[in-house]
C-alpha atoms as a PDB file:
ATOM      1  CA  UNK A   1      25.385 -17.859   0.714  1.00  0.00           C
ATOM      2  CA  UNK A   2      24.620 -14.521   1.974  1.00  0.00           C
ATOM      3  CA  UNK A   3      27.442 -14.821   4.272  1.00  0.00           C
ATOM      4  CA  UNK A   4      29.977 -15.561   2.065  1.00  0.00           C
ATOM      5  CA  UNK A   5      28.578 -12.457  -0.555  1.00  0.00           C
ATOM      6  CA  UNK A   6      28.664 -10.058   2.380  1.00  0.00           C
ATOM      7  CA  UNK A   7      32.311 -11.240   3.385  1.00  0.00           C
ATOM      8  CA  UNK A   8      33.770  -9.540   0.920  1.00  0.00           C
ATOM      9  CA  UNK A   9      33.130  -5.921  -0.007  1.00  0.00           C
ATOM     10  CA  UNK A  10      33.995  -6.987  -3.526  1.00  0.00           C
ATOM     11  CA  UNK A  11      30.996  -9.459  -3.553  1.00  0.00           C
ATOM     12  CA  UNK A  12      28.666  -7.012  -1.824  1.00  0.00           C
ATOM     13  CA  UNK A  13      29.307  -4.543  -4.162  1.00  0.00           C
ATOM     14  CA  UNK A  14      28.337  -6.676  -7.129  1.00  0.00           C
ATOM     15  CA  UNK A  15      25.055  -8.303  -5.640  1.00  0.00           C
ATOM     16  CA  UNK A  16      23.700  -4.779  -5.068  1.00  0.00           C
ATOM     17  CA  UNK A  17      24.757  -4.220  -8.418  1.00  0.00           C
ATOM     18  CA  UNK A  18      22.647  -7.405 -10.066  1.00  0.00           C
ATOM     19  CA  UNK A  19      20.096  -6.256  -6.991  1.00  0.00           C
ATOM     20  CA  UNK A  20      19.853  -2.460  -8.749  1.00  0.00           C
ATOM     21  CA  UNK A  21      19.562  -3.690 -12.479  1.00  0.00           C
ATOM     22  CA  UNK A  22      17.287  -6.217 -11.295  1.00  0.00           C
ATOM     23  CA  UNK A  23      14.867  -3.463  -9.943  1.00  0.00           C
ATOM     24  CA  UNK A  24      15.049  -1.243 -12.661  1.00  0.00           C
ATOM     25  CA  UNK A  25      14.701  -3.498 -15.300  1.00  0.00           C
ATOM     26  CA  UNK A  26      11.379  -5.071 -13.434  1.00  0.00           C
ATOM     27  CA  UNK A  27      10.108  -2.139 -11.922  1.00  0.00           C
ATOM     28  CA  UNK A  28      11.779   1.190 -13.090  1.00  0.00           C
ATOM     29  CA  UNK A  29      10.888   0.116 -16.373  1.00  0.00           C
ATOM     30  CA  UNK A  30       6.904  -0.503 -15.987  1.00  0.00           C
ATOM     31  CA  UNK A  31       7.575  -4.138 -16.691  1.00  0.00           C
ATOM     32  CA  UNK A  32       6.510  -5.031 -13.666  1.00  0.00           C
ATOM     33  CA  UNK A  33       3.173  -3.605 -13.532  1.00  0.00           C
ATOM     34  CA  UNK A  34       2.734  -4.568 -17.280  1.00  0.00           C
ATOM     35  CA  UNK A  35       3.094  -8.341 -16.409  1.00  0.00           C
ATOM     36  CA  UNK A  36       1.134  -8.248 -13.059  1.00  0.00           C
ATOM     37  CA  UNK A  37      -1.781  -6.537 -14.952  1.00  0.00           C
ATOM     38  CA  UNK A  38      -1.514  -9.600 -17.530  1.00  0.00           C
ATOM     39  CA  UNK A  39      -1.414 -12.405 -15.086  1.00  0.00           C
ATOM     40  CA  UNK A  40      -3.934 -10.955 -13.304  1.00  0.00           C
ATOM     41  CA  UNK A  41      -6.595 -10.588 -16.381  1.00  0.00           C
ATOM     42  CA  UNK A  42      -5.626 -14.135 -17.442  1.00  0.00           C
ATOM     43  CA  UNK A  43      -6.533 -15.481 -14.256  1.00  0.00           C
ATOM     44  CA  UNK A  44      -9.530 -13.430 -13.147  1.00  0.00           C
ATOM     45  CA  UNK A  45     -11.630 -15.515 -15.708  1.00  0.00           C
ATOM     46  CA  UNK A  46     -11.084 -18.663 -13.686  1.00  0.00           C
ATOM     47  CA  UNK A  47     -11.441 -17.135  -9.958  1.00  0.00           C
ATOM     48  CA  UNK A  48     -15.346 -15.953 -11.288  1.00  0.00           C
ATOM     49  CA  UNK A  49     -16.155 -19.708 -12.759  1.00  0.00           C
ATOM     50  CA  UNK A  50     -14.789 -21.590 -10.061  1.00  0.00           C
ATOM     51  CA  UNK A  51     -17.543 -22.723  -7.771  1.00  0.00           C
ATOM     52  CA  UNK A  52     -14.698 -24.103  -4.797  1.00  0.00           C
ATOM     53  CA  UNK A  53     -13.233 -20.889  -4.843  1.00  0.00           C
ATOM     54  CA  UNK A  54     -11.857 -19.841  -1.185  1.00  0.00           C
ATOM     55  CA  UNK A  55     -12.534 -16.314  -1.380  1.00  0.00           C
ATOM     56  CA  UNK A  56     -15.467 -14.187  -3.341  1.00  0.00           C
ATOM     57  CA  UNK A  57     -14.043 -12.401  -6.677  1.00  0.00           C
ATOM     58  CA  UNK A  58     -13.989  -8.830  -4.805  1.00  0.00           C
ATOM     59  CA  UNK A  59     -11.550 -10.449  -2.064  1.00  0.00           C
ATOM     60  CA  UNK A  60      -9.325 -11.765  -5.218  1.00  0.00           C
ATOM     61  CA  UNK A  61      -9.544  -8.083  -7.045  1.00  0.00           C
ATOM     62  CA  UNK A  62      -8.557  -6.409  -3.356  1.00  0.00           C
ATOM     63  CA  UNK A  63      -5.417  -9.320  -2.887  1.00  0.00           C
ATOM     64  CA  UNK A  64      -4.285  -8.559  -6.335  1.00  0.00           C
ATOM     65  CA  UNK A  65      -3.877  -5.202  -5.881  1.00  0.00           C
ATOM     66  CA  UNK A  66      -2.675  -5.214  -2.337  1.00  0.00           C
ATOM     67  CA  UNK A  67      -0.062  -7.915  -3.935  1.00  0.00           C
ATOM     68  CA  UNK A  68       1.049  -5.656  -6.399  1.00  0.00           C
ATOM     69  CA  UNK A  69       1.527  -2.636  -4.085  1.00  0.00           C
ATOM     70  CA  UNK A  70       3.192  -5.084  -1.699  1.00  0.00           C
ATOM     71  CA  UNK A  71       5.894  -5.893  -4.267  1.00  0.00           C
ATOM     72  CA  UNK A  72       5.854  -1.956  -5.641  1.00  0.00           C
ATOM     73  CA  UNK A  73       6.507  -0.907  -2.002  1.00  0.00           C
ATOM     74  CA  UNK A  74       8.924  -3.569  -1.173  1.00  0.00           C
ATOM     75  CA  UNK A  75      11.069  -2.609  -4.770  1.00  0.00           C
ATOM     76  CA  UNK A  76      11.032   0.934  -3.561  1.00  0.00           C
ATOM     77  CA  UNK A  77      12.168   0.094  -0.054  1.00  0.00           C
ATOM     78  CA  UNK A  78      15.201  -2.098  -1.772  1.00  0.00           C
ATOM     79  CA  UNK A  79      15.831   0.251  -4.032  1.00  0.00           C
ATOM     80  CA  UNK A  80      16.460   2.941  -1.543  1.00  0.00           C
ATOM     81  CA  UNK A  81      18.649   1.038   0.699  1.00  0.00           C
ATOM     82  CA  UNK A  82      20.848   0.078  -1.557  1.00  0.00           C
ATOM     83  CA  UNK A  83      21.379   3.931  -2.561  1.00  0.00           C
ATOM     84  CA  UNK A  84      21.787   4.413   1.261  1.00  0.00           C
ATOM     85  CA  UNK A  85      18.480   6.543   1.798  1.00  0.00           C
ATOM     86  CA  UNK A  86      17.514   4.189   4.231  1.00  0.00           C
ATOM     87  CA  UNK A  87      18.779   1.860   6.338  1.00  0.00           C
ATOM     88  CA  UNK A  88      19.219  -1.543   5.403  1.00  0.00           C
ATOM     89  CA  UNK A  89      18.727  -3.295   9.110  1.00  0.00           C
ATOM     90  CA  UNK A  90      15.752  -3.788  10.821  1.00  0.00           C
ATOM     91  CA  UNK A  91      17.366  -1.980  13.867  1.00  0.00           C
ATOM     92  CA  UNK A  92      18.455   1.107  11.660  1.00  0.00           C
ATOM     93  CA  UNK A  93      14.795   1.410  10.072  1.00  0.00           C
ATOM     94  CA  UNK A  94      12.907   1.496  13.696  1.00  0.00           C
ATOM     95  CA  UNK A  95      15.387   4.022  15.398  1.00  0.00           C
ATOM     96  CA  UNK A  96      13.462   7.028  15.219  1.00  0.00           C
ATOM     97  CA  UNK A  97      13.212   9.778  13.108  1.00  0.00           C
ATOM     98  CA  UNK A  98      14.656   7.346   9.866  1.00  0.00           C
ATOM     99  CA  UNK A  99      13.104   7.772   6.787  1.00  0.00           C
ATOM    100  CA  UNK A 100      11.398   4.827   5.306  1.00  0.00           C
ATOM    101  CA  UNK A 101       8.779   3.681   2.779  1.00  0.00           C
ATOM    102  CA  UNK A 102       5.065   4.158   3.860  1.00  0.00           C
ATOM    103  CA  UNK A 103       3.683   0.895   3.922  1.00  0.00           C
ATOM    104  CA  UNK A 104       1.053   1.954   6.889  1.00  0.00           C
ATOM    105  CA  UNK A 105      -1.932   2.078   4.120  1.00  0.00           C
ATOM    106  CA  UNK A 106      -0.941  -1.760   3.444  1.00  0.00           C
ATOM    107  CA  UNK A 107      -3.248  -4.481   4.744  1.00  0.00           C
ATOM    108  CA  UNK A 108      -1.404  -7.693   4.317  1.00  0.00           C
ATOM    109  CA  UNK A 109      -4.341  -9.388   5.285  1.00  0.00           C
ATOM    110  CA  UNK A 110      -6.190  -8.286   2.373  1.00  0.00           C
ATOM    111  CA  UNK A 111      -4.062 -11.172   0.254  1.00  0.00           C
ATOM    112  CA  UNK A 112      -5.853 -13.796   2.109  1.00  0.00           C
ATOM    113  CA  UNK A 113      -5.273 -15.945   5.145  1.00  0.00           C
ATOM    114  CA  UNK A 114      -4.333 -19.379   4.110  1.00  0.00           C
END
């Protein structure tokens, strides 16, 4: 599907256009944040109780926030290719001296390892 969006300029155009009001409707807005902060409260309840639990409630408060700064990062990082601040290819964003989000302070592995 990509393919045939990216075939035509036309088509490209619009899909960063959905991709742009998309990010600032979920994350320019606070939305995001305000939702993440609510799922996370609802849930935190249950991760204390449950005695088969996979990781301790400190490892579930540390993945929840490195989750949310994952998708933070990742918005900003989308947001600023698609108003050409960055490069939008993997071989554009390693050459050296491009700007890019700082994602260095990230631990993936702080959301688990399942």
């Amino acid at each position: 599907m990509l393919a045939w969006i990216f075939e035509k300029e036309e088509y490209t155009e619009m899909y960063h256009a959905y991709f742009a009001e998309f990010l600032e409707e979920y994350f320019g807005s606070g939305y995001f944040e305000t939702i993440f902060a609510s799922t996370v409260q609802m849930i935190a309840p249950y991760v204390k109780k449950d005695a088969t639990k996979f990781c301790t409630f400190e490892e579930f408060e540390t993945g929840t926030e490195t989750l949310k700064e994952f998708c933070i990062l990742r918005a900003e990082s989308v947001n600023a290719q698609l108003e050409r601040l960055i490069p939008s290819t993997s071989d554009g964003q390693e050459a050296e001296g491009v700007p890019f989000v700082d994602s260095k302070n990230l631990s993936i592995s702080s959301m688990g390892t399942m």
